[in-house]
N, C-alpha and C. Protein backbone atom coordinates (compact mmCIF):
# COMPACT_ATOMS: atom_id res chain seq x y z
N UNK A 1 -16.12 -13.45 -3.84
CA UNK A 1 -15.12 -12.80 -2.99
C UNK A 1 -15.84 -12.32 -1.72
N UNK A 2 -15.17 -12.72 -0.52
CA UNK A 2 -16.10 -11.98 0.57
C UNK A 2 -15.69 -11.04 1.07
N UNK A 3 -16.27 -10.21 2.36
CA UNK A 3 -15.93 -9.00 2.54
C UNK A 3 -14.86 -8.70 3.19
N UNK A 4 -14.04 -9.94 3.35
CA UNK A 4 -12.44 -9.99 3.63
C UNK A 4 -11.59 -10.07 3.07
N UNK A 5 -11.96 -9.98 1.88
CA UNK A 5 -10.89 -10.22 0.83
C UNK A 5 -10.60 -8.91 -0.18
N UNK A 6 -9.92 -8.79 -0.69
CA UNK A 6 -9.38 -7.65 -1.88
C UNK A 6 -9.25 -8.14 -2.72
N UNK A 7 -9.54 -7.78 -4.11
CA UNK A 7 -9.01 -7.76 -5.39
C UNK A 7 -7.78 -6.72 -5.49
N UNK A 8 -6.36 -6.92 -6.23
CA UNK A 8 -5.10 -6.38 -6.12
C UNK A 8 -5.03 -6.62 -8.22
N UNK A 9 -4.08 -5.56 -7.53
CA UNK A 9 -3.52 -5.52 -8.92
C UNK A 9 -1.80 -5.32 -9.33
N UNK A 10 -1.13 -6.14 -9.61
CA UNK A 10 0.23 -5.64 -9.66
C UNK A 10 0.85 -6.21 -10.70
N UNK A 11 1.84 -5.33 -11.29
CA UNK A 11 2.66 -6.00 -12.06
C UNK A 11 4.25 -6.57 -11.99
N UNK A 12 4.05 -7.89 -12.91
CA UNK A 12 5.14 -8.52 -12.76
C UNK A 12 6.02 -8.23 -14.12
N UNK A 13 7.22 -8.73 -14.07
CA UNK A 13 7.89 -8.89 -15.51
C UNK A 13 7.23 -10.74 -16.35
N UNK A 14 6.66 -10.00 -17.45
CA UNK A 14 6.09 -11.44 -18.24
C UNK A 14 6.68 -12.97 -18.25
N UNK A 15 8.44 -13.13 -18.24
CA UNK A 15 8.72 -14.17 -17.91
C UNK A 15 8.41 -14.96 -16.29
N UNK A 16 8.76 -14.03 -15.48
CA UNK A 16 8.30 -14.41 -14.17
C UNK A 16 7.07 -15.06 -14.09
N UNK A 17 6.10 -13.54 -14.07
CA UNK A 17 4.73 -14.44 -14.22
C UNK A 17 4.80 -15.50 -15.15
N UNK A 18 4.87 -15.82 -16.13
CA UNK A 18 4.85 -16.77 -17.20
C UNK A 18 5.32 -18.17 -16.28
N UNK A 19 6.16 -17.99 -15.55
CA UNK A 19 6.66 -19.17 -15.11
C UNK A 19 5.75 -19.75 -14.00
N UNK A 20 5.66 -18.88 -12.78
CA UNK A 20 4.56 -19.09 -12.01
C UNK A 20 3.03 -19.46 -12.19
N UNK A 21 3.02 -18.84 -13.48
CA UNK A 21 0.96 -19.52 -14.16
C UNK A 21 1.61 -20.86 -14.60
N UNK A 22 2.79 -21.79 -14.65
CA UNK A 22 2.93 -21.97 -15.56
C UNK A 22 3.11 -23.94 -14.45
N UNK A 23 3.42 -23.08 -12.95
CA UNK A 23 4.03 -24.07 -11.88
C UNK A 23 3.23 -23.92 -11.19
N UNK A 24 2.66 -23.11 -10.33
CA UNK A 24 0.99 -23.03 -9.59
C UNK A 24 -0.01 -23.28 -10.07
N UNK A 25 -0.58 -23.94 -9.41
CA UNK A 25 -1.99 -24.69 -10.45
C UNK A 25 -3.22 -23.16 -10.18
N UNK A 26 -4.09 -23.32 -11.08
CA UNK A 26 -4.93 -21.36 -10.73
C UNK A 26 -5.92 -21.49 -9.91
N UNK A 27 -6.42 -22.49 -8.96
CA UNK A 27 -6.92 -22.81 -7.71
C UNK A 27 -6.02 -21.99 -6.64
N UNK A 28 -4.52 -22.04 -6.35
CA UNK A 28 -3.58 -21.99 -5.81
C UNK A 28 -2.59 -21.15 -5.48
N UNK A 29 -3.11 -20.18 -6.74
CA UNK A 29 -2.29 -18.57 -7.06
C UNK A 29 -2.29 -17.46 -5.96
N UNK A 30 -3.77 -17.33 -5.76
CA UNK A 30 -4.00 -16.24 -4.58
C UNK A 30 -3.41 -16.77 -3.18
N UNK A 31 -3.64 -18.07 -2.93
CA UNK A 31 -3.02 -18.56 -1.30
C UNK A 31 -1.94 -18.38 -1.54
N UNK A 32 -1.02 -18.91 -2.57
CA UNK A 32 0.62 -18.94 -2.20
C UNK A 32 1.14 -17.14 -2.73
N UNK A 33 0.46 -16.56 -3.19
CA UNK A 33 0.92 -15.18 -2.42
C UNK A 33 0.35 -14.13 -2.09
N UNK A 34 -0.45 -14.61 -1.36
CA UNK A 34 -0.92 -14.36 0.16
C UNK A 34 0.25 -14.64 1.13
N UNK A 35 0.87 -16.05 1.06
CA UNK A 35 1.86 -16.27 1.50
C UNK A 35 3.31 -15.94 1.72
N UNK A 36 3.37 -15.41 0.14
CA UNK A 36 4.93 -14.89 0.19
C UNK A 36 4.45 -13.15 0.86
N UNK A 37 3.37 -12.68 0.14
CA UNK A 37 3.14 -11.32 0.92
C UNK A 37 3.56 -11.61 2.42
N UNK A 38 2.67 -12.31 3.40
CA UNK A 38 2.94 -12.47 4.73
C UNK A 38 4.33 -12.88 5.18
N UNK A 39 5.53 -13.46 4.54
CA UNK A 39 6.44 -13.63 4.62
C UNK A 39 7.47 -12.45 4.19
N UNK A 40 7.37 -11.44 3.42
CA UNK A 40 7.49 -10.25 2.99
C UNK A 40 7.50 -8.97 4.26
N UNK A 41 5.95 -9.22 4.78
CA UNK A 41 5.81 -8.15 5.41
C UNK A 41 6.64 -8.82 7.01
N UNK A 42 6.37 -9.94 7.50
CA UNK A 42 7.29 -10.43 8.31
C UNK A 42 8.55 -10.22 8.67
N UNK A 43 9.39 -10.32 7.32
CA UNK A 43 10.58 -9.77 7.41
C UNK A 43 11.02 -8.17 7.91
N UNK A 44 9.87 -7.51 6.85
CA UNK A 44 10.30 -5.85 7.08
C UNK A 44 9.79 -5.57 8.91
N UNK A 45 8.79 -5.74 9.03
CA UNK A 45 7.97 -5.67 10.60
C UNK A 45 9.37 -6.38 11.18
N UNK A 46 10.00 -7.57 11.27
CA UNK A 46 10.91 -7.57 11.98
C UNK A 46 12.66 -6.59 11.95
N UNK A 47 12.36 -6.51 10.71
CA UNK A 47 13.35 -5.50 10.41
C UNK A 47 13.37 -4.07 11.10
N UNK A 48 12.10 -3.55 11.19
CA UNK A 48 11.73 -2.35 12.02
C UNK A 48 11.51 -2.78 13.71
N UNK A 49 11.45 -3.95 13.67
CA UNK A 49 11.52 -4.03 15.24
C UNK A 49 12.84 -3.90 15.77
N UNK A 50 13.57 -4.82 15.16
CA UNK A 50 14.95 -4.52 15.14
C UNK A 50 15.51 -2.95 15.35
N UNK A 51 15.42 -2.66 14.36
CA UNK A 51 15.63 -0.98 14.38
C UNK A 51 15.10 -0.23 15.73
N UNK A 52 14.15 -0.58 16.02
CA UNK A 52 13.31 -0.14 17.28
C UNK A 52 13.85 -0.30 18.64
N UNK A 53 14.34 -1.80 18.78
CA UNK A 53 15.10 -2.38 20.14
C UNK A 53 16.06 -1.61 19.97
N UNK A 54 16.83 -1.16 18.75
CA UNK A 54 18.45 -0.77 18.98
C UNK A 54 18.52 0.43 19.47
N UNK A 55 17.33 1.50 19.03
CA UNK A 55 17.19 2.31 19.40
C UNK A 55 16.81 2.66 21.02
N UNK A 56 15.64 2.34 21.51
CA UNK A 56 15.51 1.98 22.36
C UNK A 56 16.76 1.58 23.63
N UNK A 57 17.29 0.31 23.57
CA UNK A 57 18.67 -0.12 24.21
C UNK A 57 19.92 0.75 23.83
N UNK A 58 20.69 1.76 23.09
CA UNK A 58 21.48 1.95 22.34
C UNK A 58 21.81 2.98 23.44
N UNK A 59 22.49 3.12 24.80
CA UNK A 59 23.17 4.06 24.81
C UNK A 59 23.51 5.61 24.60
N UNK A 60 23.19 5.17 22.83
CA UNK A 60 24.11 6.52 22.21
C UNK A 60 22.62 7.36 21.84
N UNK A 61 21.83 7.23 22.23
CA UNK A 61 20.41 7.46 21.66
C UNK A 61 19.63 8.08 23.23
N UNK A 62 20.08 7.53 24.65
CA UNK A 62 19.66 8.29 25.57
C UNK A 62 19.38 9.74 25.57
N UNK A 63 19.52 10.40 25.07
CA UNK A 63 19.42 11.94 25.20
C UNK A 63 17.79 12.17 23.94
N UNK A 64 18.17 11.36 23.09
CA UNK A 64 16.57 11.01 22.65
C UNK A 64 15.28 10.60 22.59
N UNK A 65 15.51 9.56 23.49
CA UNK A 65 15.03 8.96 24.62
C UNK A 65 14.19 9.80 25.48
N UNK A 66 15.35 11.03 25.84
CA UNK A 66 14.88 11.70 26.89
C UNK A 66 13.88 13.21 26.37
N UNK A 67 14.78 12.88 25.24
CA UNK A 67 13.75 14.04 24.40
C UNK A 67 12.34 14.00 24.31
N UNK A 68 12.17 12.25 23.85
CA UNK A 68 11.21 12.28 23.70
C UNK A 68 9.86 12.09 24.98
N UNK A 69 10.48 11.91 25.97
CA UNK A 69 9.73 11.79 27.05
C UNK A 69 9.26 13.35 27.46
N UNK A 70 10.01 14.74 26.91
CA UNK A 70 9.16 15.64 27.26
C UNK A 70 8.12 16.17 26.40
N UNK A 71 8.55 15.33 24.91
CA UNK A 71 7.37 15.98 24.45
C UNK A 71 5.64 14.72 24.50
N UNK A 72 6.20 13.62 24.94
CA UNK A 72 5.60 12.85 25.96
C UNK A 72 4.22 13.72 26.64
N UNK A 73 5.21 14.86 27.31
CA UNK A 73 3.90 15.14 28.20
C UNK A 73 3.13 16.14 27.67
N UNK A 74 3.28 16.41 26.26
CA UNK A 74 2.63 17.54 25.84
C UNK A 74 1.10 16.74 24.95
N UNK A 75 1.16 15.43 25.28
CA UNK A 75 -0.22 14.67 24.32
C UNK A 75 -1.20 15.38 24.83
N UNK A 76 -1.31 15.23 25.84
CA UNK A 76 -2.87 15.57 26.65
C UNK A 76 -2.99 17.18 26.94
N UNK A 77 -2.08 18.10 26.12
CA UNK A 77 -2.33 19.26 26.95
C UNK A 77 -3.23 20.10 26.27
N UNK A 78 -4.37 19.96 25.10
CA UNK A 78 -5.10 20.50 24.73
C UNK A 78 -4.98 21.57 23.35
N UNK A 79 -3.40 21.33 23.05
CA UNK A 79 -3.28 22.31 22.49
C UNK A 79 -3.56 22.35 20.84
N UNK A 80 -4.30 20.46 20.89
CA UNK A 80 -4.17 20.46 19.18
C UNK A 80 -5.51 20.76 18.84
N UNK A 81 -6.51 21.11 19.93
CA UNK A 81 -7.52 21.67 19.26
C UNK A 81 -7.57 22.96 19.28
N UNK A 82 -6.70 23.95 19.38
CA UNK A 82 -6.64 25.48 18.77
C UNK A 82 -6.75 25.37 17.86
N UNK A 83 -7.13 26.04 17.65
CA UNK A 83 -7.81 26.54 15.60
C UNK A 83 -6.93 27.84 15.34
């Protein structure tokens, strides 16, 4: 395993897996989900982008928008290193 890789651990329901050890050859297991993971997280990441544009473009959300642009200017003002 190299230093890019992870060992994971998750569980399935036994017929599932059962079926998949059963249709993936075990050369083949880790790439194809690797694959469905990346197709997984694809979806949600676009799902939240989504969410993001609407927000963003939406009209009904301007006043939040604007909210957030004043606290915008409070990043740099020093105040998160008071103790």
């Amino acid at each position: 395993m190299s230093a890019t890789t992870l060992r994971a651990s998750y569980t399935f329901s036994a017929p599932v897996l059962q079926r998949f050890n059963a249709v993936v050859p075990h050369g083949e297991r880790s790439r194809v989900m690797e694959e469905l993971m990346k197709q997984a997280l694809a979806a949600r990441e676009a799902e939240l982008e989504r969410v993001a544009e609407a927000f963003m473009s939406d009209p009904a959300f301007a006043a939040c928008r604007d909210d957030e642009k004043l606290w915008d200017a409070t990043v740099a003002d020093g105040l998160d290193s008071l103790s």
